[in-house]
N, C-alpha and C. Protein backbone atom coordinates (compact mmCIF):
# COMPACT_ATOMS: atom_id res chain seq x y z
N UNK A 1 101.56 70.08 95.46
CA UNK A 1 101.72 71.06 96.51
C UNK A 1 103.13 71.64 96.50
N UNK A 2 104.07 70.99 96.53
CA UNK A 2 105.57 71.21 96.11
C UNK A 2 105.62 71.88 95.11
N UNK A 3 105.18 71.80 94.19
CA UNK A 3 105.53 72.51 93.19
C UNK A 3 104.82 73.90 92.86
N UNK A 4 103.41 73.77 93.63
CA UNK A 4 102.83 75.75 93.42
C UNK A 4 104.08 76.05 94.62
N UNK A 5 104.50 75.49 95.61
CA UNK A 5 105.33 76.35 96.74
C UNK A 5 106.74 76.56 95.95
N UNK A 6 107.14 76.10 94.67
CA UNK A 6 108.21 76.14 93.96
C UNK A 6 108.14 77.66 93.24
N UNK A 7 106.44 77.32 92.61
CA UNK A 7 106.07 78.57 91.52
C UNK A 7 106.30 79.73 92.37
N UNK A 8 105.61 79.95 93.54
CA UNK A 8 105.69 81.24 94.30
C UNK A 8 106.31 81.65 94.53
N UNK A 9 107.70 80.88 95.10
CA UNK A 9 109.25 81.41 95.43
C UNK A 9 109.70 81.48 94.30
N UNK A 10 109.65 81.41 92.92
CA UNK A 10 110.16 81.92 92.05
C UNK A 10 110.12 82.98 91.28
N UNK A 11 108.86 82.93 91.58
CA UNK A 11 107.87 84.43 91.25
C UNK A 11 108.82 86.07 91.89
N UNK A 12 108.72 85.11 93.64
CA UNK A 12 108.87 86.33 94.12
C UNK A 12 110.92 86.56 93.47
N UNK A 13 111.63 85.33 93.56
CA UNK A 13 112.41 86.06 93.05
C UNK A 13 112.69 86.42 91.68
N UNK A 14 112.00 86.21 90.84
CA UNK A 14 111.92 86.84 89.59
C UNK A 14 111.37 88.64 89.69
N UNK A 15 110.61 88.74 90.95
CA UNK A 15 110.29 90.39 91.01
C UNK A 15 111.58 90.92 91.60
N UNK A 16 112.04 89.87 92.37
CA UNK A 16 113.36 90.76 93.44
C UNK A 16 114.47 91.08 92.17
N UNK A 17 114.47 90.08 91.32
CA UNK A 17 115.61 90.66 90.39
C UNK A 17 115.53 91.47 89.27
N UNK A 18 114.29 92.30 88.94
CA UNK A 18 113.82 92.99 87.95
C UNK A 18 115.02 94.55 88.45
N UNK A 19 115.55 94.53 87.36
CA UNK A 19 116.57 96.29 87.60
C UNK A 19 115.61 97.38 87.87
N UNK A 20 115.31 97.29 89.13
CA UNK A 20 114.54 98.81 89.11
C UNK A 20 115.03 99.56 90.26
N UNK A 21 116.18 98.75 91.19
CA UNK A 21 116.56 99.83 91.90
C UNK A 21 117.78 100.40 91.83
N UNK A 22 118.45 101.31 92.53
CA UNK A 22 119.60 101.74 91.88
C UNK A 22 121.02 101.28 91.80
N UNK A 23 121.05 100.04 92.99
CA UNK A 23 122.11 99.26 92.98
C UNK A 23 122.17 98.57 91.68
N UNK A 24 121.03 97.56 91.32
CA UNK A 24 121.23 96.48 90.56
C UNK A 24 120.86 96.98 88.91
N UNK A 25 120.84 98.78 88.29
CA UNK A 25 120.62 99.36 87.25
C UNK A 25 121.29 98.36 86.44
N UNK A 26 122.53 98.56 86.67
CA UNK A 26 123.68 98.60 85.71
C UNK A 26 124.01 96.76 85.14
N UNK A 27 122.90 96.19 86.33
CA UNK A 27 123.03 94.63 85.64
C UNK A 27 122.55 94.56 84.38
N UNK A 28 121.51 94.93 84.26
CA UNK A 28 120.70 94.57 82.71
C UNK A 28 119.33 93.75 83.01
N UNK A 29 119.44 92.88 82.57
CA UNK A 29 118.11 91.71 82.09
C UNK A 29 118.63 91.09 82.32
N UNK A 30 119.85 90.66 82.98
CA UNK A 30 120.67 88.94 83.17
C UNK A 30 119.33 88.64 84.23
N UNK A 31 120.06 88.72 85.21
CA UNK A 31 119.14 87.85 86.15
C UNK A 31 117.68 87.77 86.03
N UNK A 32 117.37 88.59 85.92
CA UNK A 32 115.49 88.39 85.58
C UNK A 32 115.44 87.03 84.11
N UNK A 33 115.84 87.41 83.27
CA UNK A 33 116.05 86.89 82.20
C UNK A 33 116.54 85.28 82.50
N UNK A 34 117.03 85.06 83.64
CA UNK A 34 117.67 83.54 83.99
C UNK A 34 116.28 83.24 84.77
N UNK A 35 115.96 84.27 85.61
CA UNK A 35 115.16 83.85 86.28
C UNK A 35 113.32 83.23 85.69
N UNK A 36 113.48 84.11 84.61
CA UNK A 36 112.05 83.58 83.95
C UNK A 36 111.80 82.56 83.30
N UNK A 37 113.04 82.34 82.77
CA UNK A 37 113.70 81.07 81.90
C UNK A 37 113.22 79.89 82.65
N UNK A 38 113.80 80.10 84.23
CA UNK A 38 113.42 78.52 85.22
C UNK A 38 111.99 78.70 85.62
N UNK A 39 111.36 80.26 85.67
CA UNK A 39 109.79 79.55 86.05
C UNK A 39 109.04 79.17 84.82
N UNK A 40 109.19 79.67 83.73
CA UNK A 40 108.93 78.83 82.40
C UNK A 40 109.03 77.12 82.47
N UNK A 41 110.11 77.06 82.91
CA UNK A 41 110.24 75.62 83.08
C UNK A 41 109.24 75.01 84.02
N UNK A 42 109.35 75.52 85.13
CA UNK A 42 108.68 74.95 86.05
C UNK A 42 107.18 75.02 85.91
N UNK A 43 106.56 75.96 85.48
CA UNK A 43 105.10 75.80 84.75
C UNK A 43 104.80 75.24 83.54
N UNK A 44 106.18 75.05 82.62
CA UNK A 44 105.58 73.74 81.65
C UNK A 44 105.76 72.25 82.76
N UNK A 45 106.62 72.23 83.48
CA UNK A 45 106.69 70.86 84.09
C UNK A 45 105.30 70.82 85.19
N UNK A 46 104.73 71.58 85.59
CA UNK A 46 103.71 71.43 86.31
C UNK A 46 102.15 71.06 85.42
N UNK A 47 102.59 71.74 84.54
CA UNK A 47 100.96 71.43 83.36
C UNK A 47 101.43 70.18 82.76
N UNK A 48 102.64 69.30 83.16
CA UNK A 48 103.41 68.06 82.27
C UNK A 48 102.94 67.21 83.68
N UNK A 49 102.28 67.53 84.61
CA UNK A 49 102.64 66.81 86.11
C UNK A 49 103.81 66.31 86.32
N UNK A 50 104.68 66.62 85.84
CA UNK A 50 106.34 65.79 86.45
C UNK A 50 106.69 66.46 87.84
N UNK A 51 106.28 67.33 88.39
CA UNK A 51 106.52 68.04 89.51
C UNK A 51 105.31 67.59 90.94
């Protein structure tokens, strides 16, 4: 249970950090790119049950 409530909040901030508005253009792919990295993780550790 902890851990889909992990997946979801990561989700959503993996959409919040996608560059699509006009403040955060000029970041790039950093943050999304960090951010997909940890839900990767967290959905191999959930199909691993360690979570």
């Amino acid at each position: 249970m902890l851990g889909m409530i992990l997946l979801i909040v990561l989700i959503v901030l993996l959409l919040g950090a996608v560059p699509r508005w006009p403040h955060s253009r000029s970041w790039g792919y950093g943050p999304s790119g960090v951010l997909s990295i940890i839900v990767i993780i967290v959905i191999i550790l959930l199909l691993m049950n360690r979570i």
